[in-house]
PDB file of N, CA and C in Angstrom:
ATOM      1  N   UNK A   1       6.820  -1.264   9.484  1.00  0.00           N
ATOM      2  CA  UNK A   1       5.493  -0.630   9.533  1.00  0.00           C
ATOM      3  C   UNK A   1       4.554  -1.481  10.404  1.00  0.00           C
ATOM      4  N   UNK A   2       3.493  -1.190  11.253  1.00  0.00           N
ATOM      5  CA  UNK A   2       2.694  -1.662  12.126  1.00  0.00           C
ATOM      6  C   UNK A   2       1.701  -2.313  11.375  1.00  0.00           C
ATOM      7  N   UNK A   3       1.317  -3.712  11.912  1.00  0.00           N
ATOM      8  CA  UNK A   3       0.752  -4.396  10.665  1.00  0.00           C
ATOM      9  C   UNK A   3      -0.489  -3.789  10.605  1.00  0.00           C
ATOM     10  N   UNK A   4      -1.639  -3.086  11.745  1.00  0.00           N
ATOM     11  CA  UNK A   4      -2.803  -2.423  11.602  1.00  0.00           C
ATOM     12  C   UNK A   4      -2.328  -1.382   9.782  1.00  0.00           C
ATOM     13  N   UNK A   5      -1.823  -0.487  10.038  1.00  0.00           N
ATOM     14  CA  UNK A   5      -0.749   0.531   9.349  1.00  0.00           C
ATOM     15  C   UNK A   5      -0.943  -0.262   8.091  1.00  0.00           C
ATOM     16  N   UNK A   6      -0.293  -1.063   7.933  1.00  0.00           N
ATOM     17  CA  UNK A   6      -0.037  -1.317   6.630  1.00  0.00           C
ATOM     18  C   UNK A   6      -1.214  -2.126   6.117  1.00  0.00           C
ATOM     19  N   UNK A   7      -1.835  -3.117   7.055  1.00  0.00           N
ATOM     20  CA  UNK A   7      -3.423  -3.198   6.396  1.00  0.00           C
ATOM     21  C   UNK A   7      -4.575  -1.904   6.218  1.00  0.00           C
ATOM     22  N   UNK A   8      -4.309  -1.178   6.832  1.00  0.00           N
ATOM     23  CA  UNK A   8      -5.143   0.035   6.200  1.00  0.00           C
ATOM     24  C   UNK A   8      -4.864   0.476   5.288  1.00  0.00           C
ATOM     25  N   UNK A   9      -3.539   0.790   4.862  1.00  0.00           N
ATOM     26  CA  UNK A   9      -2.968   1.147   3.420  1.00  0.00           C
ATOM     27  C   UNK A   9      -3.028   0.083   2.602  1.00  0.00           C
ATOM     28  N   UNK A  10      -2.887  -0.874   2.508  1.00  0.00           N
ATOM     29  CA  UNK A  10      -3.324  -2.061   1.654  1.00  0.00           C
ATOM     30  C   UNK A  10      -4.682  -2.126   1.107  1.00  0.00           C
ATOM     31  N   UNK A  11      -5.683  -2.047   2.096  1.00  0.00           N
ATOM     32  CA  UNK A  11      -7.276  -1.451   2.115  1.00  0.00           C
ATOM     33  C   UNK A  11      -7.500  -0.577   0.998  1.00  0.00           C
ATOM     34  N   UNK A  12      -6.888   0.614   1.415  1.00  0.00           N
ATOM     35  CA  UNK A  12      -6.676   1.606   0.510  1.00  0.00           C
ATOM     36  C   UNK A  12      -6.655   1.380  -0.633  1.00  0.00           C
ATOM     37  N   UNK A  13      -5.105   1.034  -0.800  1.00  0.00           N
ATOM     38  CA  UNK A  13      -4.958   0.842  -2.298  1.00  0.00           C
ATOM     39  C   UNK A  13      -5.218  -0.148  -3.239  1.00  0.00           C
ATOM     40  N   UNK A  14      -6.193  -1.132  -2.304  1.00  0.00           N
ATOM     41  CA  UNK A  14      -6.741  -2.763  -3.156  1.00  0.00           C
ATOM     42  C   UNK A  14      -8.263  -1.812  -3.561  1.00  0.00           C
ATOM     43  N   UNK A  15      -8.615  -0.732  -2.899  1.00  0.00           N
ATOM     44  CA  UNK A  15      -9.863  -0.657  -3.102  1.00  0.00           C
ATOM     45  C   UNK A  15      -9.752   0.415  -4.383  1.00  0.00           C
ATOM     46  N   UNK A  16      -8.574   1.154  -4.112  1.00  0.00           N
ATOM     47  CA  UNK A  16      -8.772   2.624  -5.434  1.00  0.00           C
ATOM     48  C   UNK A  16      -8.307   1.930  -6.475  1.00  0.00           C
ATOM     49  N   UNK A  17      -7.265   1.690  -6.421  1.00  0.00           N
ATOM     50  CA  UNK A  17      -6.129   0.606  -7.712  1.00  0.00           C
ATOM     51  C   UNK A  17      -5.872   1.954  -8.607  1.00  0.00           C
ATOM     52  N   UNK A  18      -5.378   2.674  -7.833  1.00  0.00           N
ATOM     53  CA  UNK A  18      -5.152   3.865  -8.914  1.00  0.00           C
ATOM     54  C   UNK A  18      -3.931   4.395  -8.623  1.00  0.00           C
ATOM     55  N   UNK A  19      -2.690   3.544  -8.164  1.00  0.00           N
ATOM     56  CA  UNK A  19      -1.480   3.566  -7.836  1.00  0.00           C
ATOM     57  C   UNK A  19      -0.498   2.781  -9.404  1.00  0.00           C
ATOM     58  N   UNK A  20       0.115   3.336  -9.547  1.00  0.00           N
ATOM     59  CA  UNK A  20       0.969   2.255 -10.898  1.00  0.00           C
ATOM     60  C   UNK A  20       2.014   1.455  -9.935  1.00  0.00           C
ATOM     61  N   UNK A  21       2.436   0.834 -10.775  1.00  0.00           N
ATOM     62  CA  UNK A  21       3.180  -0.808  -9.805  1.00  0.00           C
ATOM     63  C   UNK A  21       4.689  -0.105  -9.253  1.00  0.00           C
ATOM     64  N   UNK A  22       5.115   0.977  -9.692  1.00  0.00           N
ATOM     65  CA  UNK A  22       6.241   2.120  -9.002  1.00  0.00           C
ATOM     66  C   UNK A  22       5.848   2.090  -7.722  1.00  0.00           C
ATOM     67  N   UNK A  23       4.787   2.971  -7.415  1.00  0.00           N
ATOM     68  CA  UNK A  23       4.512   3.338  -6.043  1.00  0.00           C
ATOM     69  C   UNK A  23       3.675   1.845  -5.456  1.00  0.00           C
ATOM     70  N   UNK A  24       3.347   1.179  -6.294  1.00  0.00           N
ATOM     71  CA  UNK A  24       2.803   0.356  -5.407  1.00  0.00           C
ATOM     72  C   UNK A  24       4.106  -0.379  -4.535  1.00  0.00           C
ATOM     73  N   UNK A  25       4.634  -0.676  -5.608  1.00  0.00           N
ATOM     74  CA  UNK A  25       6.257  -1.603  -4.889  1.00  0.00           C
ATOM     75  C   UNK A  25       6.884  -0.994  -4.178  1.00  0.00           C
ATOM     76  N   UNK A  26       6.751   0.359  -4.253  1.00  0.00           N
ATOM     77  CA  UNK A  26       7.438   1.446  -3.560  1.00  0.00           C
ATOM     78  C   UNK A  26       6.599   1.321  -1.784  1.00  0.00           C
ATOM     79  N   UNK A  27       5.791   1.529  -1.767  1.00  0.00           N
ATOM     80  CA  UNK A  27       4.604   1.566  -0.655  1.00  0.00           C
ATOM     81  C   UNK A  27       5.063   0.061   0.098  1.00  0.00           C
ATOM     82  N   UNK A  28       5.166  -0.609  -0.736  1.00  0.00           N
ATOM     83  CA  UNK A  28       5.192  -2.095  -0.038  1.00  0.00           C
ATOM     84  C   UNK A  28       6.437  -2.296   0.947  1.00  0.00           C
ATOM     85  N   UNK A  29       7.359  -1.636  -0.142  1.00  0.00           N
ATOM     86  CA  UNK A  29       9.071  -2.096   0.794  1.00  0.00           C
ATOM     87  C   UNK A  29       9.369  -0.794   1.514  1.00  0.00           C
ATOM     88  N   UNK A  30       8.795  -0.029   1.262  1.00  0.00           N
ATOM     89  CA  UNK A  30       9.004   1.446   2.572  1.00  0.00           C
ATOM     90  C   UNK A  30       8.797   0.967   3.799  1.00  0.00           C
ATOM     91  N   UNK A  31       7.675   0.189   3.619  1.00  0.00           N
ATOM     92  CA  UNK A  31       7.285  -0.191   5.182  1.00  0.00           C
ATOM     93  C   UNK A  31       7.954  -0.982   5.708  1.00  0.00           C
TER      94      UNK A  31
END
């Protein structure tokens, strides 16, 4: 994943926190 890419989604989801640790871990190693 393109590191811009994945700091925007990081952004994202540090700011909502409304992901459970499934998709979070999931989100992390997809990329």
């Amino acid at each position: 994943m393109d590191d811009r890419v994945d700091n925007l989604v990081y952004s994202l989801w540090k700011t909502r926190k409304k992901l459970p640790g499934a998709a979070e871990e999931q989100l992390l190693t997809c990329g």
